[in-house]
N, C-alpha and C. Protein backbone atom coordinates (compact mmCIF):
# COMPACT_ATOMS: atom_id res chain seq x y z
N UNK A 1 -1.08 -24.39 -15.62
CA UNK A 1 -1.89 -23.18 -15.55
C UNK A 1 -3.07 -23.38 -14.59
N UNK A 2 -3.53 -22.47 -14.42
CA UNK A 2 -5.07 -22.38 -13.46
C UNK A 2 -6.15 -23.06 -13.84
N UNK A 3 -6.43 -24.03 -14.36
CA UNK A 3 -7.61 -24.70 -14.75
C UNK A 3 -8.99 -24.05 -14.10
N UNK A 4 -9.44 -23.94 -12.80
CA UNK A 4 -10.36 -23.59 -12.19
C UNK A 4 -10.65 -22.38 -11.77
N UNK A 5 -9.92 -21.23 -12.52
CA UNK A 5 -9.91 -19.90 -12.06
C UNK A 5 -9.70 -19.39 -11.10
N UNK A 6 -9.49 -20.20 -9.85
CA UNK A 6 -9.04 -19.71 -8.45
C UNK A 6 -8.24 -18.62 -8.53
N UNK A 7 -7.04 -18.52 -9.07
CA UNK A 7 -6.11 -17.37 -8.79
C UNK A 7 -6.90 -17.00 -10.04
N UNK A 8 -7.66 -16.90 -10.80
CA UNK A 8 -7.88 -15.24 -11.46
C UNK A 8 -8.78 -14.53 -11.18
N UNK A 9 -9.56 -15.35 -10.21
CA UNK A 9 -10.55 -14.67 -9.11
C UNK A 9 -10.09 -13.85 -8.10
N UNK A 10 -9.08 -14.44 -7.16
CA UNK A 10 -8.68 -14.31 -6.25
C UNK A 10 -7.51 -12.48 -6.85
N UNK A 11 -7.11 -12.93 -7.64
CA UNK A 11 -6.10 -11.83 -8.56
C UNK A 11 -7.30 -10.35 -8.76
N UNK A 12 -8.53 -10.73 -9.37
CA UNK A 12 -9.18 -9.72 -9.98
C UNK A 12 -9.92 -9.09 -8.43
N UNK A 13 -9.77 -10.05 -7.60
CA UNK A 13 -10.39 -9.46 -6.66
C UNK A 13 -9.57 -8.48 -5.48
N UNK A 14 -8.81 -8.81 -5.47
CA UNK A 14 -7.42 -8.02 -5.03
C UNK A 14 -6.75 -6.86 -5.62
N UNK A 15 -6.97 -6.88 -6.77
CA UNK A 15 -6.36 -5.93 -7.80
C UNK A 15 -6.22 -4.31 -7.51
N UNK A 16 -7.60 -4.16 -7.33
CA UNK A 16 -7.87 -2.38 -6.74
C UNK A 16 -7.31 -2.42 -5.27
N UNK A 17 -7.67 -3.28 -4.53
CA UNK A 17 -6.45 -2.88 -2.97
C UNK A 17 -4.86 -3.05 -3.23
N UNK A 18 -4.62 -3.49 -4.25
CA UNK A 18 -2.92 -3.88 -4.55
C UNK A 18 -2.49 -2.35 -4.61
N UNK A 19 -3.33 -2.09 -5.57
CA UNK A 19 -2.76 -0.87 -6.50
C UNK A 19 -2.99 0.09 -5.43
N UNK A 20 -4.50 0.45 -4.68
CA UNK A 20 -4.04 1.52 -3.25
C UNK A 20 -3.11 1.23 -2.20
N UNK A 21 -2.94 -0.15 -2.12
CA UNK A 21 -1.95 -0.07 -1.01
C UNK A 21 -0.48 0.73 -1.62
N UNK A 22 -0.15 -0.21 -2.26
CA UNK A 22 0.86 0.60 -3.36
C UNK A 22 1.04 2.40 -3.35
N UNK A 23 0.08 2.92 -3.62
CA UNK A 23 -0.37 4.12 -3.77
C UNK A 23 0.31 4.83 -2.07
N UNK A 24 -0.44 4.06 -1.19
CA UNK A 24 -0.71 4.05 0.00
C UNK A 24 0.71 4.39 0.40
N UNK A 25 1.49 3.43 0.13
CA UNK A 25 3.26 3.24 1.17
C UNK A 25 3.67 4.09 -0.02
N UNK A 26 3.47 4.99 -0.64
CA UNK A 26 4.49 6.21 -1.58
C UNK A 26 4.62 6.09 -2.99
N UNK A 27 4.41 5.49 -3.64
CA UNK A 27 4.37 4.75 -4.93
C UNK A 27 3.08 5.72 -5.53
N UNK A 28 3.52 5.88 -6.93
CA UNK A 28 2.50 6.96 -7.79
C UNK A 28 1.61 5.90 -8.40
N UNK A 29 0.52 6.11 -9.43
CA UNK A 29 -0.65 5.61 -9.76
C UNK A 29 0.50 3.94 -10.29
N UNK A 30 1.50 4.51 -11.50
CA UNK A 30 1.43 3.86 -12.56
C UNK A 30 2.42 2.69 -11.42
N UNK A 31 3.83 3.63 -10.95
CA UNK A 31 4.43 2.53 -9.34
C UNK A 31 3.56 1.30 -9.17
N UNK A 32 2.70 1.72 -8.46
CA UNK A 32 1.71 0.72 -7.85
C UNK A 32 1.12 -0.31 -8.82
N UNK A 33 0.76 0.40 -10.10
CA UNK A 33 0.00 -1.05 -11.07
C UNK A 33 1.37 -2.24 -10.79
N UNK A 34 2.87 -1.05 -11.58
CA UNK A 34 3.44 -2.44 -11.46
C UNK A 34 4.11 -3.41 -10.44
N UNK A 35 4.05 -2.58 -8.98
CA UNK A 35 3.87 -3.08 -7.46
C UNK A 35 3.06 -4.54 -7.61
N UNK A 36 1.63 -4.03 -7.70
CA UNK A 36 0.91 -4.72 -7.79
C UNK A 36 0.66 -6.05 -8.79
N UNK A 37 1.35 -5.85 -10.14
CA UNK A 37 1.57 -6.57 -11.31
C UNK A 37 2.67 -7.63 -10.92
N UNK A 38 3.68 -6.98 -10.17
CA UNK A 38 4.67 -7.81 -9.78
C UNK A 38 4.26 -8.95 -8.72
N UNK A 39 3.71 -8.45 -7.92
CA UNK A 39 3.14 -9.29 -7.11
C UNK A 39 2.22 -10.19 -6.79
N UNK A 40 1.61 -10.20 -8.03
CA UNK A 40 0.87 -11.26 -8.69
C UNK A 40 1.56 -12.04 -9.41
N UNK A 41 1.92 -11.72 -9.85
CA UNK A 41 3.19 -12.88 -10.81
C UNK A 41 3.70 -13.39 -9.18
N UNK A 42 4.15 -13.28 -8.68
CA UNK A 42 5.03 -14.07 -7.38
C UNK A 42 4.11 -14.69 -6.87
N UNK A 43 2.53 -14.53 -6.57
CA UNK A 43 2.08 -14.83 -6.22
C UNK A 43 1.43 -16.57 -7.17
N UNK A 44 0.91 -15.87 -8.60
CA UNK A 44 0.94 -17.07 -9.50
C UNK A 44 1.92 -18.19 -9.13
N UNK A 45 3.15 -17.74 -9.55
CA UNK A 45 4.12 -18.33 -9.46
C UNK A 45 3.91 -19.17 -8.04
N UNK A 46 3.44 -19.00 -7.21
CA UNK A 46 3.07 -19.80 -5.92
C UNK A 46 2.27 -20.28 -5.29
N UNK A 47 1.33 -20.30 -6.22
CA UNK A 47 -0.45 -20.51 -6.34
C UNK A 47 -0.78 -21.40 -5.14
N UNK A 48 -0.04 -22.62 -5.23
CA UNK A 48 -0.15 -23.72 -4.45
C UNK A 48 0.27 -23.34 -2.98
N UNK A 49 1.44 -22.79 -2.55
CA UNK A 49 1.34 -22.18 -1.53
C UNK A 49 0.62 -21.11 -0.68
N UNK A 50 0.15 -20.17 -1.90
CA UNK A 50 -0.54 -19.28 -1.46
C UNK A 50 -2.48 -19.72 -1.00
N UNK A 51 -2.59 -20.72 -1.82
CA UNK A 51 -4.07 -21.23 -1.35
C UNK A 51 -3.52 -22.22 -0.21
N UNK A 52 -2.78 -22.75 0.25
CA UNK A 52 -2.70 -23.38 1.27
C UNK A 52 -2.51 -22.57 2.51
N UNK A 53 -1.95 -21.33 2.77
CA UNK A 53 -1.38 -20.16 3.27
C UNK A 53 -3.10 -20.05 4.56
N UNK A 54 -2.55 -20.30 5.62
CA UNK A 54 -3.82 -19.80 6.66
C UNK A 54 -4.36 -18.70 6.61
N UNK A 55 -3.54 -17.56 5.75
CA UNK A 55 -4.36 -16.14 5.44
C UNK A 55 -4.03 -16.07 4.69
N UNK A 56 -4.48 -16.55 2.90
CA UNK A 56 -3.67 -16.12 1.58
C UNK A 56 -3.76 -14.73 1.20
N UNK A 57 -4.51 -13.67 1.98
CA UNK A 57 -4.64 -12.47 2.04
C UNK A 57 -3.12 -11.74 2.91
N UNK A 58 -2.90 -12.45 3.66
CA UNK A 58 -1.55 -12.56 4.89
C UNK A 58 -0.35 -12.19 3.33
N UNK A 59 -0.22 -13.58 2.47
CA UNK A 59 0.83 -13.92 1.75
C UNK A 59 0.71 -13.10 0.91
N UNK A 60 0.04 -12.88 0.15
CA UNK A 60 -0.44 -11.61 -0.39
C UNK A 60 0.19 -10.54 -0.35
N UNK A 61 -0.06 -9.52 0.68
CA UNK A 61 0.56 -8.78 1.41
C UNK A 61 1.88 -8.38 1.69
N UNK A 62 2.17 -9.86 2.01
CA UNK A 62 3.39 -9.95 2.56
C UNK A 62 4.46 -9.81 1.09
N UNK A 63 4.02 -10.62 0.38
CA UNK A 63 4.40 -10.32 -1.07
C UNK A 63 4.95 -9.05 -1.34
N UNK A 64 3.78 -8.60 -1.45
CA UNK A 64 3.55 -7.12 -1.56
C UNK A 64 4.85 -6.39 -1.08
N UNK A 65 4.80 -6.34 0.24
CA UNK A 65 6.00 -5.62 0.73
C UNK A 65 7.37 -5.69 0.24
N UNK A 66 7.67 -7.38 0.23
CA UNK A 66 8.45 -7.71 -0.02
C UNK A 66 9.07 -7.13 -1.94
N UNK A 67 7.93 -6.94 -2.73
CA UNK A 67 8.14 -6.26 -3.70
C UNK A 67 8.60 -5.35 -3.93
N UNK A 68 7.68 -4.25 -2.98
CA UNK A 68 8.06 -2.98 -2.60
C UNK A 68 9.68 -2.99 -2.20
N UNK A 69 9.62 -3.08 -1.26
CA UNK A 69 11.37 -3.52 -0.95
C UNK A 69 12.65 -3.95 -1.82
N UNK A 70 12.15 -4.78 -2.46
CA UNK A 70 13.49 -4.99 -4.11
C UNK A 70 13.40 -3.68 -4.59
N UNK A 71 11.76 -3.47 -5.05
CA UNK A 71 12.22 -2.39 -6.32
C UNK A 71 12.78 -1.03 -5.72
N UNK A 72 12.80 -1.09 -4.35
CA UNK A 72 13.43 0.29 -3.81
C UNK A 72 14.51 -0.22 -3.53
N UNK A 73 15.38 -0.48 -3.74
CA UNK A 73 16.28 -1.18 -3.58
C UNK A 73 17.58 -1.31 -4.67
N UNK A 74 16.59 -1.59 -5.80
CA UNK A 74 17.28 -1.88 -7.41
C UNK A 74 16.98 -0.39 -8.09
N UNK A 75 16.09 0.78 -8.11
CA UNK A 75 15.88 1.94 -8.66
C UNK A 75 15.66 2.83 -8.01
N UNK A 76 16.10 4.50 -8.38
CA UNK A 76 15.28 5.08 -7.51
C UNK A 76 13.84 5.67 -8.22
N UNK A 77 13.68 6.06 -7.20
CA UNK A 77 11.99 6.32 -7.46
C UNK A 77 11.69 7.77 -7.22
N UNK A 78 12.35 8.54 -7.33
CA UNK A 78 12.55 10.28 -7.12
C UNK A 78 11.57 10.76 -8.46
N UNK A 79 11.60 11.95 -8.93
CA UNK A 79 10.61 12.78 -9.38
C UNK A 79 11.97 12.91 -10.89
N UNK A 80 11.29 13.08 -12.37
CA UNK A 80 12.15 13.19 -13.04
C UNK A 80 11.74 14.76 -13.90
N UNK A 81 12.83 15.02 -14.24
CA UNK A 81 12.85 16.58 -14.56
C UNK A 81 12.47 16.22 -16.15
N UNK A 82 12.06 17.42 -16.28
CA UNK A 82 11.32 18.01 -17.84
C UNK A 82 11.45 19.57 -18.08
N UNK A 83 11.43 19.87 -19.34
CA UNK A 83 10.83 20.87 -19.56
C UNK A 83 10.06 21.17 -19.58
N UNK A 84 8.94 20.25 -20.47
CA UNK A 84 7.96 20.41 -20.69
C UNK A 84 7.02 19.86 -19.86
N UNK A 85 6.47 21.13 -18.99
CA UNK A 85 5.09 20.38 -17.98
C UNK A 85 3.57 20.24 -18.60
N UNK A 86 3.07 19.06 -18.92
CA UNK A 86 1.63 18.93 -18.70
C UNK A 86 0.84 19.96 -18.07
N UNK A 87 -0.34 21.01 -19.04
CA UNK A 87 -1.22 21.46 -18.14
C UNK A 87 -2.28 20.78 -18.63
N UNK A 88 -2.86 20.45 -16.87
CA UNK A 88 -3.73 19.81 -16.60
C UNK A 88 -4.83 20.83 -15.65
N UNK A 89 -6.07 20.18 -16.34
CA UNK A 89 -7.42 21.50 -15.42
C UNK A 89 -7.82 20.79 -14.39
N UNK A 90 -8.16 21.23 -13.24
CA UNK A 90 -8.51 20.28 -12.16
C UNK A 90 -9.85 21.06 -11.75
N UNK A 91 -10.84 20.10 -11.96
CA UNK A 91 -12.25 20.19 -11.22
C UNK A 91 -12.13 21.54 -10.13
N UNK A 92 -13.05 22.28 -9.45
CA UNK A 92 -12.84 23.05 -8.57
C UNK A 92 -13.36 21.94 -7.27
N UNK A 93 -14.72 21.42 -7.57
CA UNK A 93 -15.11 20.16 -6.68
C UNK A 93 -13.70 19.21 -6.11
N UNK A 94 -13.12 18.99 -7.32
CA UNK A 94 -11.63 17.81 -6.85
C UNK A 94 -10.23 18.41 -6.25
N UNK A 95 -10.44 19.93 -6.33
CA UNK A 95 -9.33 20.51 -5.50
C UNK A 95 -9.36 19.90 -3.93
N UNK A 96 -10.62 20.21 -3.08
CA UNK A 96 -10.27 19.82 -1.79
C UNK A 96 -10.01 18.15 -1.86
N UNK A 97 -10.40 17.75 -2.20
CA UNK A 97 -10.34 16.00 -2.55
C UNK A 97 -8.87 15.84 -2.32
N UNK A 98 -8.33 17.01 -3.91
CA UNK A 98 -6.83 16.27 -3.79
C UNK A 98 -6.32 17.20 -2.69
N UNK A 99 -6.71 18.07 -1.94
CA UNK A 99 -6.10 18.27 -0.55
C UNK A 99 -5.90 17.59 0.44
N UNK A 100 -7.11 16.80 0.68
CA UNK A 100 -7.24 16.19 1.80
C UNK A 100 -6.35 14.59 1.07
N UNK A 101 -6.19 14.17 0.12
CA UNK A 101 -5.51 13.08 -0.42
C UNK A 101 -3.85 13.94 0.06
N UNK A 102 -3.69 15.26 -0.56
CA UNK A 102 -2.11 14.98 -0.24
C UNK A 102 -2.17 15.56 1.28
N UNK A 103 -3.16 15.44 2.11
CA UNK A 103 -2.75 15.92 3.26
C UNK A 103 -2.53 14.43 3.72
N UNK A 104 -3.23 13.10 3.89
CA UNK A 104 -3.09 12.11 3.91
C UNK A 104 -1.80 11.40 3.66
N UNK A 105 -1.20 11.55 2.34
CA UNK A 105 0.08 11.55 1.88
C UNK A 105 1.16 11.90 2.94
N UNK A 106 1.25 13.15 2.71
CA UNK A 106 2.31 14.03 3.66
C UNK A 106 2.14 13.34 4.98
N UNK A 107 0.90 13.15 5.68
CA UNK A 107 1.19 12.62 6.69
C UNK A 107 1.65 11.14 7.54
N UNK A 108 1.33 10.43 6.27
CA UNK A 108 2.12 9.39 5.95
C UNK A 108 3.61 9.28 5.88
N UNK A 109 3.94 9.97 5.42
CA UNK A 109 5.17 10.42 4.69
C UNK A 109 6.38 10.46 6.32
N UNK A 110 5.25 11.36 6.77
CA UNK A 110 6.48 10.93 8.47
C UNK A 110 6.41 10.07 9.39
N UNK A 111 5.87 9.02 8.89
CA UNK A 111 5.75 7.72 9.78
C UNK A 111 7.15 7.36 9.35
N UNK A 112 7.48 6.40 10.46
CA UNK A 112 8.31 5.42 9.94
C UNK A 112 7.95 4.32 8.94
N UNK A 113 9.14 3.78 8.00
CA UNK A 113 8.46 2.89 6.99
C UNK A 113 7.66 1.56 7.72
N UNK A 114 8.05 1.12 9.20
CA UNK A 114 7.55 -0.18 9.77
C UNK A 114 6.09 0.50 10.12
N UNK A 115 5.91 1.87 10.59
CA UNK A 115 4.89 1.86 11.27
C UNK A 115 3.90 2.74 9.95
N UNK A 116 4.41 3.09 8.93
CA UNK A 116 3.25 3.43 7.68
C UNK A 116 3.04 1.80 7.06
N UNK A 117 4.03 0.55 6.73
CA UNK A 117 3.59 -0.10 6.52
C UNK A 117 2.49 -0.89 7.31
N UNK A 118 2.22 -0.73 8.54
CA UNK A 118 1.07 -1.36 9.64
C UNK A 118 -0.25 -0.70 9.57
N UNK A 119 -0.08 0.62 9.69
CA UNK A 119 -1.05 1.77 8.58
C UNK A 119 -1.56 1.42 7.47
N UNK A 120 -1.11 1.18 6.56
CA UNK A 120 -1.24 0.64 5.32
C UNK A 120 -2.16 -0.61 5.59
N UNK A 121 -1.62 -1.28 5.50
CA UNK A 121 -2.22 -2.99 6.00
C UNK A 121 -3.11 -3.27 6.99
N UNK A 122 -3.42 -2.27 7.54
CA UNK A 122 -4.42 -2.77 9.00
C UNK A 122 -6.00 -1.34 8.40
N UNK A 123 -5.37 -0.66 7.68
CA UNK A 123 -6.30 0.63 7.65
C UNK A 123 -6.93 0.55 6.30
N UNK A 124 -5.74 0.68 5.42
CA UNK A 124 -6.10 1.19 4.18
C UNK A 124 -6.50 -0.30 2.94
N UNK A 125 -5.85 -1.40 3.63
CA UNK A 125 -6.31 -2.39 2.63
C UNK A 125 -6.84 -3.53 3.53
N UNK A 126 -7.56 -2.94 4.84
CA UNK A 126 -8.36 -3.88 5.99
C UNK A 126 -8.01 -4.84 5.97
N UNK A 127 -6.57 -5.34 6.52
CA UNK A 127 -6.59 -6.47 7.01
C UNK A 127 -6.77 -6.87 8.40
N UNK A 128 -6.88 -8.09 9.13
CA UNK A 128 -7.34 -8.07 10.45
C UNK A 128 -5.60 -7.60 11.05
N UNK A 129 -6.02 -7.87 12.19
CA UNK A 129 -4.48 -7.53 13.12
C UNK A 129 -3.77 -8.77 12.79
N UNK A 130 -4.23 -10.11 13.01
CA UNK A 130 -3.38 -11.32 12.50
C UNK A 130 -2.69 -11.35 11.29
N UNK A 131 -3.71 -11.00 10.08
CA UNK A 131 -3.57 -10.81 8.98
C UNK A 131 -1.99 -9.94 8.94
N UNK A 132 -2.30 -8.92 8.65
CA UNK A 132 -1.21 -7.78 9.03
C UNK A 132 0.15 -8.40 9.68
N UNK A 133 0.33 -9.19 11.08
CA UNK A 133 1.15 -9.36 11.55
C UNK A 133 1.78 -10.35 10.33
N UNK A 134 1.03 -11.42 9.94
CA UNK A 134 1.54 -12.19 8.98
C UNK A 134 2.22 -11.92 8.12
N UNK A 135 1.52 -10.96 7.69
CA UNK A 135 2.21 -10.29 6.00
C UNK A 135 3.61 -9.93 6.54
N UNK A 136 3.50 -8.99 7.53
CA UNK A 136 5.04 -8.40 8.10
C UNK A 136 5.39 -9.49 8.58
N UNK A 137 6.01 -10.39 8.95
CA UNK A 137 6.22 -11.46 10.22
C UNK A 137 6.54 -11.17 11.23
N UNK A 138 5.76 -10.30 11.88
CA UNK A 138 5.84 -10.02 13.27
C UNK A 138 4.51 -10.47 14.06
N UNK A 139 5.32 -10.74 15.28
CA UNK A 139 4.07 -10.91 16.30
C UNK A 139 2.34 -9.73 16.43
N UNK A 140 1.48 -9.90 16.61
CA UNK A 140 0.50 -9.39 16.68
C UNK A 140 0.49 -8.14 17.56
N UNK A 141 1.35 -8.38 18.89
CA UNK A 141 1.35 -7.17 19.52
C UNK A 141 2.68 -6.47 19.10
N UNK A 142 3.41 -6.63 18.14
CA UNK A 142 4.21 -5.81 17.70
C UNK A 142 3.19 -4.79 16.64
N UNK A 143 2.05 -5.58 15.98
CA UNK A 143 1.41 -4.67 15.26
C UNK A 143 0.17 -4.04 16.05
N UNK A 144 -0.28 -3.83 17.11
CA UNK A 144 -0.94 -3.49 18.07
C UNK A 144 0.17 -1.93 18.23
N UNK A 145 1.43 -2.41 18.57
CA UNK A 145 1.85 -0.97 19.51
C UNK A 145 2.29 -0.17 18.40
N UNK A 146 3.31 -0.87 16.58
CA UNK A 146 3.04 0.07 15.96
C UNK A 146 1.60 0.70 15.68
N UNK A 147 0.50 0.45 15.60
CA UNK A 147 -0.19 1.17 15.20
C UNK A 147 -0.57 2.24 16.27
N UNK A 148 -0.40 1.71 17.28
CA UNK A 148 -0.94 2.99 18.74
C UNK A 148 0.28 4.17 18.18
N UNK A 149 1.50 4.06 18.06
CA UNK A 149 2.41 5.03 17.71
C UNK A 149 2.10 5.76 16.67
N UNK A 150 1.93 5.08 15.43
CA UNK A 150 1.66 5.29 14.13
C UNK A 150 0.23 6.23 14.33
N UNK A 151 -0.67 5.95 15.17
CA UNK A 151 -1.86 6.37 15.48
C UNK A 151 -1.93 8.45 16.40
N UNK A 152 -1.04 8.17 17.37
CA UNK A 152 -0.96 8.96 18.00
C UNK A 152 -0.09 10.00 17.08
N UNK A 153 0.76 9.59 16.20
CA UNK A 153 1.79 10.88 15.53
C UNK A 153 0.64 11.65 14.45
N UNK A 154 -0.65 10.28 13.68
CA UNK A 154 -1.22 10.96 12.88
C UNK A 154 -2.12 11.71 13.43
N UNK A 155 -2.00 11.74 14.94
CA UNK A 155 -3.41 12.67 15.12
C UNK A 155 -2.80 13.97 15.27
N UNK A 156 -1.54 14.00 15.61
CA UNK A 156 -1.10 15.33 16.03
C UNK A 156 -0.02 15.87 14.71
N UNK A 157 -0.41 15.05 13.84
CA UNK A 157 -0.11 16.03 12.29
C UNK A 157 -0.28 16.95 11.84
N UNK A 158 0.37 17.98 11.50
CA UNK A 158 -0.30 19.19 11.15
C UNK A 158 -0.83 19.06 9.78
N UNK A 159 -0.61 18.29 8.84
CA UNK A 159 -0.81 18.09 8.00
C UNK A 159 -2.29 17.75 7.97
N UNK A 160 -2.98 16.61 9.07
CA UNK A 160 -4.42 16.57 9.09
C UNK A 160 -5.46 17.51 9.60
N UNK A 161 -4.56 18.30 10.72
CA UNK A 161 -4.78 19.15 11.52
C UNK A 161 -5.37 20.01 10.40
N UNK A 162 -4.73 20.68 9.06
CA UNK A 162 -5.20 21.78 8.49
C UNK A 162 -6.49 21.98 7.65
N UNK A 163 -6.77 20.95 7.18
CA UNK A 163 -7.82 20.55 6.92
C UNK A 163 -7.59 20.60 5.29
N UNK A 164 -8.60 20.94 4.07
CA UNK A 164 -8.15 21.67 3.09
C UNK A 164 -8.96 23.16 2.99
N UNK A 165 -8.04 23.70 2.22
CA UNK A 165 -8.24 24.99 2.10
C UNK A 165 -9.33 25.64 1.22
């Protein structure tokens, strides 16, 4: 076990970017805890590698994806039917919020998965450009030109374009 708390530092401190990145590449609130849950366990499970790791933020990450990837893989993850819908009251203040969140979404949504995952990782859970390349294992200027692509489609989104209403 961890004698010195390193990984439950390192774990608690990571925790809230796990779960937005998660959030981030399509995955709903609860998705992402266990995105994120999973990937700590792999990560535990590798403690020793991962503190030796030149960016254990890199392995991390990279984890991460790699999580993402099984569990889409082994389930689907589609929307499940009910009868019975939850009503829920929503703030009038948190309406544009969650506009501009699912305008964010949606526009995500038409990236490609290589170039929302570079998005993700370089934007939304700040990693450096090295960092990033690591996690993916790609070269650095492979994550340089996805993001110029990834960059240029989100500006001409209509989805950001609209603003909220």
């Amino acid at each position: 076990m961890d004698t010195d708390g390193g990984f439950a530092a390192f774990a608690s401190a990571q925790w809230a970017r796990l779960v937005r990145a998660g959030v981030f590449l399509g995955c709903n609130r609860e998705e992402a805890q266990d995105l994120a849950q999973s990937t700590l366990l792999r990560c535990f499970v590798a403690w020793r590698k991962v503190e030796r790791a030149d960016s254990p933020e890199g392995y991390l990450y990279r984890t991460l994806l790699n999580c993402y990837r099984d569990s889409h893989r082994r389930r689907w993850w589609g929307e499940q039917p009910t009868q019975i819908l939850p009503e829920t009251a929503v703030p009038a203040d948190a309406v544009d919020q969650l506009a501009t969140i699912d305008a964010v979404h949606r526009a995500l949504d038409e990236l490609s998965q290589a170039n929302r995952q570079v998005v993700v990782l370089r934007y939304f859970v700040e990693l450096s450009e090295h960092d990033t390349a690591q996690a993916l294992g790609i070269p650095a200027g492979t994550v340089k030109s996805r993001l110029s692509r990834a960059l240029d489609q989100l500006a001409s989104s209509p989805h950001l374009a609209e603003g909220p209403s």
